[in-house]
Each structure stands twice: as structure tokens, then as C-alpha cells.
N, C-alpha and C. Protein backbone atom coordinates (compact mmCIF):
# COMPACT_ATOMS: atom_id res chain seq x y z
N UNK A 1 -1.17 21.74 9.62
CA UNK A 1 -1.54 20.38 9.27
C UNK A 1 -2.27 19.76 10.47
N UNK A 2 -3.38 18.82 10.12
CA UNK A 2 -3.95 18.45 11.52
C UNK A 2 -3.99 16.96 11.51
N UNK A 3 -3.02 16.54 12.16
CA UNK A 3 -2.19 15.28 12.51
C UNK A 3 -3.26 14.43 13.19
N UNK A 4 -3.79 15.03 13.58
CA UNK A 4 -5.06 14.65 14.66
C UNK A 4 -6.23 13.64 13.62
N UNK A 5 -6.56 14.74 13.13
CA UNK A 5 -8.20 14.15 11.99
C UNK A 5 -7.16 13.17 10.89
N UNK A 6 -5.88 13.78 10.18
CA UNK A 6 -5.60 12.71 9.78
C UNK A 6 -5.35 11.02 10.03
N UNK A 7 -5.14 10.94 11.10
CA UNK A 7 -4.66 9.60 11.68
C UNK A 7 -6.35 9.52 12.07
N UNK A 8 -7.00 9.79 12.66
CA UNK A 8 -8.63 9.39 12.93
C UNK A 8 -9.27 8.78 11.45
N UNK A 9 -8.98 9.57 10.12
CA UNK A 9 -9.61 8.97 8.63
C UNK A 9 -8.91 7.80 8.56
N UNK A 10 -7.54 8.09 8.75
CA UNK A 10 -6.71 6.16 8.58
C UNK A 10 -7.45 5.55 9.27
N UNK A 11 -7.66 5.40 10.60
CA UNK A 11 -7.88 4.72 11.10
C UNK A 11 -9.68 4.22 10.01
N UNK A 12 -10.63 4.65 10.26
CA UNK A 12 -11.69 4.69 9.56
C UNK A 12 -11.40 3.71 8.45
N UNK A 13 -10.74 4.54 7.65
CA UNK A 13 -10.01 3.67 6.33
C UNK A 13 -9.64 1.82 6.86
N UNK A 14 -9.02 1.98 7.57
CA UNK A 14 -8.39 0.49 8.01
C UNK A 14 -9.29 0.15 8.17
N UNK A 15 -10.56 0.43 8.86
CA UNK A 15 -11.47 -0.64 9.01
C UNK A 15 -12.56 -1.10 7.97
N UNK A 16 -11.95 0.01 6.92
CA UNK A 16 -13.18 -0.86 5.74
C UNK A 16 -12.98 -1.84 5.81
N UNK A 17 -13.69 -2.43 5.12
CA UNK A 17 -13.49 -3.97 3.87
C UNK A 17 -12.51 -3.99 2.85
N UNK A 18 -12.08 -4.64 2.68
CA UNK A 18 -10.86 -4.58 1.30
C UNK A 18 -11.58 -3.71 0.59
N UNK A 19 -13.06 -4.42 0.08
CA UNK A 19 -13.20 -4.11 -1.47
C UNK A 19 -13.54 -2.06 -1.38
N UNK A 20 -14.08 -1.48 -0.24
CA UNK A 20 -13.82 -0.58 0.06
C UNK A 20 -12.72 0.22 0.36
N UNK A 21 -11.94 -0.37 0.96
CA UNK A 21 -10.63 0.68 0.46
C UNK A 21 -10.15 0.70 -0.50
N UNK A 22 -10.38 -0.77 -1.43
CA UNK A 22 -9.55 -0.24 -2.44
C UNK A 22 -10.68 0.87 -3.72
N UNK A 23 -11.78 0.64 -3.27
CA UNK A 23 -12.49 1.82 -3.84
C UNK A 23 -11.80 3.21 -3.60
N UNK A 24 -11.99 3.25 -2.62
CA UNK A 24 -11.42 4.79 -1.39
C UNK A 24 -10.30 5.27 -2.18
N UNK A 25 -9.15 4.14 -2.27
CA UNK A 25 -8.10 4.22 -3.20
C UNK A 25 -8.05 4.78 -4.48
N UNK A 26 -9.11 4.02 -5.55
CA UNK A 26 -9.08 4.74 -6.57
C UNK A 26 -10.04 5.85 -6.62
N UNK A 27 -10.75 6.37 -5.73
CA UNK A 27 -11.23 7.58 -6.08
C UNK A 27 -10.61 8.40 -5.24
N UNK A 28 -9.17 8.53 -4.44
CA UNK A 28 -8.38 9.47 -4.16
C UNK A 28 -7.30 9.45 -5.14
N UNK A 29 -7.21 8.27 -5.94
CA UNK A 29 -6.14 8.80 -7.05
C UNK A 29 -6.54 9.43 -8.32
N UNK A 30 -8.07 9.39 -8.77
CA UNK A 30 -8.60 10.39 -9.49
C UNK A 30 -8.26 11.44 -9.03
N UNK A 31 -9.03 11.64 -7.66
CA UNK A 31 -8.70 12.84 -7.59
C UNK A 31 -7.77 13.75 -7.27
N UNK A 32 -6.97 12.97 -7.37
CA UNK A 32 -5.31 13.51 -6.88
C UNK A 32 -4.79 13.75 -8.45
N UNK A 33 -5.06 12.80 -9.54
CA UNK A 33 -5.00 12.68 -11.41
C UNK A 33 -5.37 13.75 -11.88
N UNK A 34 -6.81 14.61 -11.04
CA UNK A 34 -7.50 15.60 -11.61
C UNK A 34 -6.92 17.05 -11.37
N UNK A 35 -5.79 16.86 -10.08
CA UNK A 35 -5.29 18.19 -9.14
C UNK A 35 -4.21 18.25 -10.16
N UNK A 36 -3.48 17.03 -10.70
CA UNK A 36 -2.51 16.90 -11.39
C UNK A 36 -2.45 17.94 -12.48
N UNK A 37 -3.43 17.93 -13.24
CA UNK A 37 -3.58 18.29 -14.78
C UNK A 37 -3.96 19.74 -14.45
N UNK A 38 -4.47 19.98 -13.28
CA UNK A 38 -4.94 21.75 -13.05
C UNK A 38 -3.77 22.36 -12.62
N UNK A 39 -2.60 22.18 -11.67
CA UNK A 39 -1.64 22.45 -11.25
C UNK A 39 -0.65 21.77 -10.58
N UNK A 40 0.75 22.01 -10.70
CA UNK A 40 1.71 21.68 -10.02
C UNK A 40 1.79 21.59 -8.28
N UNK A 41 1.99 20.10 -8.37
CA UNK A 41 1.57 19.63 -6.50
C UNK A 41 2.68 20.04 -5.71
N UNK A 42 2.21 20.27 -4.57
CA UNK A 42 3.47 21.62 -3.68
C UNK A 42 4.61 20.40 -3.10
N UNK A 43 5.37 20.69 -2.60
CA UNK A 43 6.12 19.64 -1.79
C UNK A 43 5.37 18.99 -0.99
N UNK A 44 4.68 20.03 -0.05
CA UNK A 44 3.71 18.88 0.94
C UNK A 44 2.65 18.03 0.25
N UNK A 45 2.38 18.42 -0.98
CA UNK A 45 1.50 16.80 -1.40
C UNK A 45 2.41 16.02 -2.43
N UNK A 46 3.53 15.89 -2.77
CA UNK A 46 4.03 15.36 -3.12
C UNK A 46 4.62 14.39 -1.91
N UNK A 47 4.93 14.77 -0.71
CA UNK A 47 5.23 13.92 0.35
C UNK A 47 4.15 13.17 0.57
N UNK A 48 3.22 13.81 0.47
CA UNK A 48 2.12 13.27 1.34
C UNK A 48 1.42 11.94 0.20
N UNK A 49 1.30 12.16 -1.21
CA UNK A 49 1.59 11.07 -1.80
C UNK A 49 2.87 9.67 -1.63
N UNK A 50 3.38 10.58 -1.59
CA UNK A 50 4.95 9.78 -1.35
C UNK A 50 4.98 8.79 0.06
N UNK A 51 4.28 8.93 0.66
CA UNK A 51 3.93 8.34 2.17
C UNK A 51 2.34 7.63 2.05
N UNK A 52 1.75 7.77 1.39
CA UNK A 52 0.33 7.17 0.95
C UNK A 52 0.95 5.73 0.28
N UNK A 53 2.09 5.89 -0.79
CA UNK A 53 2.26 4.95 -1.58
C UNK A 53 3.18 3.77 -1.00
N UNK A 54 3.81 4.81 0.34
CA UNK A 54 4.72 3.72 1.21
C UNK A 54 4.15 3.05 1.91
N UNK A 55 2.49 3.41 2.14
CA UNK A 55 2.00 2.81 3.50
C UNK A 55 1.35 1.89 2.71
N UNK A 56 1.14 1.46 0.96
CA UNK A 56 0.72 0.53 0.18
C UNK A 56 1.39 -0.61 0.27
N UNK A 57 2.74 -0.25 0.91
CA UNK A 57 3.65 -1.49 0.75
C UNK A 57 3.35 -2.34 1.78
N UNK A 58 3.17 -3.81 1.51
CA UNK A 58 3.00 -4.73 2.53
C UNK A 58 3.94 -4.22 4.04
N UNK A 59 3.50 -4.84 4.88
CA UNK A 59 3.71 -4.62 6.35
C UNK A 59 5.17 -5.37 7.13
N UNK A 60 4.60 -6.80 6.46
CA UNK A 60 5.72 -7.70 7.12
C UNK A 60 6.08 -8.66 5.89
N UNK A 61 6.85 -9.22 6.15
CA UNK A 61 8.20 -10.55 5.60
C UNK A 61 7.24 -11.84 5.48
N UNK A 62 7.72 -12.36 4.37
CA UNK A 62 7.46 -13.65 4.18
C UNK A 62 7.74 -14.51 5.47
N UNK A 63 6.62 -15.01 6.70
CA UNK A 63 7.56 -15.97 7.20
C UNK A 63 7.42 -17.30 6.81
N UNK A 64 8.50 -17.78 6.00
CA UNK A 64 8.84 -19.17 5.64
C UNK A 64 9.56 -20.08 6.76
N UNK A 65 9.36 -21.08 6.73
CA UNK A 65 10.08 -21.89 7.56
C UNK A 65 11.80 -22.28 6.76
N UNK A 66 12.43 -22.61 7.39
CA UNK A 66 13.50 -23.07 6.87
C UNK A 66 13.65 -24.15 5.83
N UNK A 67 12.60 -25.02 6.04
CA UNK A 67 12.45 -26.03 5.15
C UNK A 67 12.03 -25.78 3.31
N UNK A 68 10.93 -25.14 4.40
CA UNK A 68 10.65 -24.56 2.74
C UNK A 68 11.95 -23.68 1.69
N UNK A 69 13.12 -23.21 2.28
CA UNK A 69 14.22 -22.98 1.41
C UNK A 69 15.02 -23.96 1.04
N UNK A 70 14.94 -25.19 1.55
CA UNK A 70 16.06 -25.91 1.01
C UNK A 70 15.28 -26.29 -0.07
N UNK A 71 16.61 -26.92 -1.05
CA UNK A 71 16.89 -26.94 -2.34
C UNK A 71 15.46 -28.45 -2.83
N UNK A 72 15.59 -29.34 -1.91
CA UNK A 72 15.02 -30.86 -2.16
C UNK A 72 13.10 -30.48 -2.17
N UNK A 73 13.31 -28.92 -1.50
CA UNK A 73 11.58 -28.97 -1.46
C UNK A 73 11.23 -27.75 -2.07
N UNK A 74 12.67 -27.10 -3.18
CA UNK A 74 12.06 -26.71 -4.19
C UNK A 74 11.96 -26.65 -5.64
N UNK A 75 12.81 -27.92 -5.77
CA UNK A 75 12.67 -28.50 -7.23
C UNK A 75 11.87 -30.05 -7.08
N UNK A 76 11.66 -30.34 -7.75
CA UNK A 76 11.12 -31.77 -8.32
C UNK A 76 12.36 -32.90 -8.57
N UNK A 77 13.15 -33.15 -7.77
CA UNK A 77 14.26 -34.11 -8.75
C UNK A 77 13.84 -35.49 -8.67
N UNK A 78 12.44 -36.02 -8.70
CA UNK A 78 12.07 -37.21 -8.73
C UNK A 78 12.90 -37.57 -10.68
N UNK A 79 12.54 -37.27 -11.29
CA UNK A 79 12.95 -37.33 -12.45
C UNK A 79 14.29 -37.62 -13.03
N UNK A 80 15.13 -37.46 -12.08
CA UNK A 80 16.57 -37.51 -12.12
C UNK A 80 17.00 -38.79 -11.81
């Protein structure tokens, strides 16, 4: 496996534009759709999907302030 060139394409990748990666995106899940239907994916690309789809997941936490959780600033009780 070459750990090397892979982390060099991420990087590449990160610096698209949104609307380009998320191109990039769907034409590696074609073609990952197309490997699908020809044969059964080995463990290592099933990880390696499996870690593509983790690195989809947002990065960091909502940071909210405290205020914004209390109760008075998130209903409306003028009405009451």
C-alpha cells in the first residue's frame, strides 16, 4: 500500500472547491458502484471505503454558547 501518494491525493482533494470534490466524490462512488456489480470487494477496500465514509463525517462540534441552550431562548413564550 503506498501511504505516501495516498495522503499527497487527499491532500490535492482538500484543496478543491466544494463543488469539485463533491464531483470527485460522485465519480469515485460510480466507480466503486461499477467494481461492485463485477466482483466482491476484498477486506482492504471495504476498509478503505469504510474510512472514506468516516472522513465524510463533519470534523468538529457544534460550538454553541451556553445561552443559546437555555430554555427562554428556545421557545417563544411571549404568548403565554
Amino acid at each position: 500500500m503506498n501511504v505516501q501518494l495516498v495522503n499527497s491525493l487527499v491532500e490535492v482533494i482538500l484543496t478543491l472547491p466544494p463543488e469539485d470534490q463533491k464531483l470527485f466524490h460522485e465519480i469515485l462512488s460510480q466507480s466503486y458502484s461499477s467494481q461492485k456489480k463485477s466482483k466482491p470487494l476484498t477486506k482492504e477496500e471495504r476498509l478503505l471505503l469504510w474510512k472514506e465514509w468516516i472522513d465524510k463525517a463533519p470534523k468538529s462540534q457544534a460550538n454553541l454558547p451556553n445561552e443559546a441552550l437555555r430554555r427562554d431562548n428556545i421557545y417563544d413564550d411571549r404568548g403565554q
